[in-house]
Protein backbone atom coordinates (compact mmCIF):
# COMPACT_ATOMS: atom_id res chain seq x y z
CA UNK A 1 -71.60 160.76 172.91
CA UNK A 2 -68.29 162.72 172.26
CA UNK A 3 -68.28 165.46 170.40
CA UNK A 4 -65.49 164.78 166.98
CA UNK A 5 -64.09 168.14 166.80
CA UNK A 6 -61.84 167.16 163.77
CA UNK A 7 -60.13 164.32 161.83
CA UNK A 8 -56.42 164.02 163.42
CA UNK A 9 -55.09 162.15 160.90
CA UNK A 10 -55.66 159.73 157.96
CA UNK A 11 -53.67 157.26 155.96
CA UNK A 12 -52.76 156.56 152.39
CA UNK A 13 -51.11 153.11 151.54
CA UNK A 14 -48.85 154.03 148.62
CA UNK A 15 -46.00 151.61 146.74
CA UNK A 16 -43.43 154.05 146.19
CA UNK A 17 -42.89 156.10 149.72
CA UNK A 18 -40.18 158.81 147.67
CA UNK A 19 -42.29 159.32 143.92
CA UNK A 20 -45.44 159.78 146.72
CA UNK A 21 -43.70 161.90 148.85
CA UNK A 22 -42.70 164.08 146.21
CA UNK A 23 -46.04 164.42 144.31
CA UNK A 24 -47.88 165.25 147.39
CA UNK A 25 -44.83 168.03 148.75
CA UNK A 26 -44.27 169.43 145.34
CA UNK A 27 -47.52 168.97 143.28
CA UNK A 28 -50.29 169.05 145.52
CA UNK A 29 -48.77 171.40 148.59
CA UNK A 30 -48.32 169.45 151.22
CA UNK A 31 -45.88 170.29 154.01
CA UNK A 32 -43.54 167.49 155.12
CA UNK A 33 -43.63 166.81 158.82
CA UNK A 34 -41.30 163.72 159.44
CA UNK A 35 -40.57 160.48 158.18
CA UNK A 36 -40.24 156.93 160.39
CA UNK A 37 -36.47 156.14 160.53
CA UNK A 38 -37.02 152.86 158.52
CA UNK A 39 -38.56 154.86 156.22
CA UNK A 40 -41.80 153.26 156.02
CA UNK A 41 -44.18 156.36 156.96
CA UNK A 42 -44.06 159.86 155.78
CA UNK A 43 -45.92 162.35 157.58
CA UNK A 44 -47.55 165.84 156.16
CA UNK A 45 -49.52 168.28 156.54
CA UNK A 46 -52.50 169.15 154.51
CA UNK A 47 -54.26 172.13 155.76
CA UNK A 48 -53.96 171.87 159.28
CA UNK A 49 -54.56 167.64 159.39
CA UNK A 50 -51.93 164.89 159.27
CA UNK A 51 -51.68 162.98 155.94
CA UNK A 52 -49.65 159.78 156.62
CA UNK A 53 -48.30 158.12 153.52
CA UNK A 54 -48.11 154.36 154.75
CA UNK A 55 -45.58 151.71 152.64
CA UNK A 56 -47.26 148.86 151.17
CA UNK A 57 -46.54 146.44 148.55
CA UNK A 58 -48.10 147.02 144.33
CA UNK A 59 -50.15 147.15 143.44
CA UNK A 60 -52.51 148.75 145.98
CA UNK A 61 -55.66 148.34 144.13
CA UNK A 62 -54.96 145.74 142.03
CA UNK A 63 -58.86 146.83 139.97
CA UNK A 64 -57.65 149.73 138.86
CA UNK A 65 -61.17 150.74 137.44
CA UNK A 66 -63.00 149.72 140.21
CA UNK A 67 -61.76 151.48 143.48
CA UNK A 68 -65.02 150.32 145.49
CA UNK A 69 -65.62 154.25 146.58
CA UNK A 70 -61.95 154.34 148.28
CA UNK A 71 -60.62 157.94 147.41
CA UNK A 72 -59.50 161.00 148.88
CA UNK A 73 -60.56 164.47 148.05
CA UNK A 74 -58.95 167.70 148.62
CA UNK A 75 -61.33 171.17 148.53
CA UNK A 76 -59.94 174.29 146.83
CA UNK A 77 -61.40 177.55 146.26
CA UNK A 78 -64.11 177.79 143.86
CA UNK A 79 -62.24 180.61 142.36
CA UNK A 80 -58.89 178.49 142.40
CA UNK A 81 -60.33 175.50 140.41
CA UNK A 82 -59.24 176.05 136.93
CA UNK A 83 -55.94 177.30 138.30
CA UNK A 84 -55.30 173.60 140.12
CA UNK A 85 -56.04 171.57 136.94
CA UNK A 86 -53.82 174.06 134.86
CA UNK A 87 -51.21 173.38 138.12
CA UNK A 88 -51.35 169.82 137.86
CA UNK A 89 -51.34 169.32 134.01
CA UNK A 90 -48.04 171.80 134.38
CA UNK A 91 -46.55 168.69 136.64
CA UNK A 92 -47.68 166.05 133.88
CA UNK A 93 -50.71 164.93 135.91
CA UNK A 94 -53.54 164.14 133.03
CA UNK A 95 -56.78 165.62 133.93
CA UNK A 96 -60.04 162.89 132.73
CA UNK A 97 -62.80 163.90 130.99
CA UNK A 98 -63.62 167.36 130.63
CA UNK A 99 -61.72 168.35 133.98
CA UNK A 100 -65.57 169.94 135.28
CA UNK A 101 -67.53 168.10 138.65
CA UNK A 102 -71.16 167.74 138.29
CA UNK A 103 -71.11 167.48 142.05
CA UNK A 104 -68.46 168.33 144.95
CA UNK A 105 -69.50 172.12 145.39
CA UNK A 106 -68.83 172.26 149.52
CA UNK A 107 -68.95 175.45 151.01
CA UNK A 108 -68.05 177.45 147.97
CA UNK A 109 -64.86 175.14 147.27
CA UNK A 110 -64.06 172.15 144.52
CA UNK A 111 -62.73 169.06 144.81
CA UNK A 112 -59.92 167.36 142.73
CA UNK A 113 -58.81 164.02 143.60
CA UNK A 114 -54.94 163.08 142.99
CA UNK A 115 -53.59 159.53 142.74
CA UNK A 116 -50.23 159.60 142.68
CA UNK A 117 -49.66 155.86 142.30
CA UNK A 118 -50.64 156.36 138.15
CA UNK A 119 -50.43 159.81 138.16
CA UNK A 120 -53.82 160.70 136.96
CA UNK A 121 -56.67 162.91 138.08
CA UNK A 122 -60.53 161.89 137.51
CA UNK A 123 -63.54 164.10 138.73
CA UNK A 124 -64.74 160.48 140.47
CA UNK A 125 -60.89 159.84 141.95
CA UNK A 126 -60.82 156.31 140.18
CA UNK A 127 -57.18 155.61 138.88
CA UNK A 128 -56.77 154.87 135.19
CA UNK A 129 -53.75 153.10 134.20
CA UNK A 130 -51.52 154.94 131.36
């Protein structure tokens, strides 16, 4: 068997290519890389792997409260935690429940999952509609 020495890339479909684009450049930290002349893919960089942001029709999900386990998770600093929710409420980006994780300790780091298509951060990822 090959040895996986690290994910190259992964994709997130998203309805609105420029509002997605910004929240994950501006709000979340990613470094733009390139977009597709036609527009249709944006490519970043989050933390040394390739985020592509892939156009595709509304609504994505359209079970809003039931996203089947889909979701994507970015690790900060255990120290940095509170400082990331205080960083995304400052961009308008409501924080659910009481904005602790009973679980996603990793290596010292926390996990807060962003979906930009509602604009709304759970400790589970799941998108609520506001």
């Amino acid at each position: 068997m090959v040895e996986i020495r690290a994910v190259a890339h992964f994709s997130i479909p998203v309805s609105d290519i420029a509002t997605s684009t910004q929240f994950y450049t501006e709000v979340v930290g990613c470094r733009h890389l390139s977009t597709t002349p036609n527009g249709q893919m944006v490519f970043l960089d989050v933390a040394g792997t390739c985020l592509i942001l892939v156009k595709r029709d509304a609504p994505i999900n359209p079970v809003p409260d039931n996203h089947g386990g889909v979701h994507h998770t970015f690790a900060v600093a255990h120290g940095e935690y509170a400082a990331a929710l205080e960083h995304l409420r400052a961009h308008g980006i409501e924080i659910m429940g009481n904005g602790h994780l009973n679980r996603g300790i990793i290596d010292n780091a926390q996990q807060c999952s962003p979906n930009p298509s509602c604009g709304t951060v759970t400790r589970e990822g799941v998108c609520r509609q506001q």
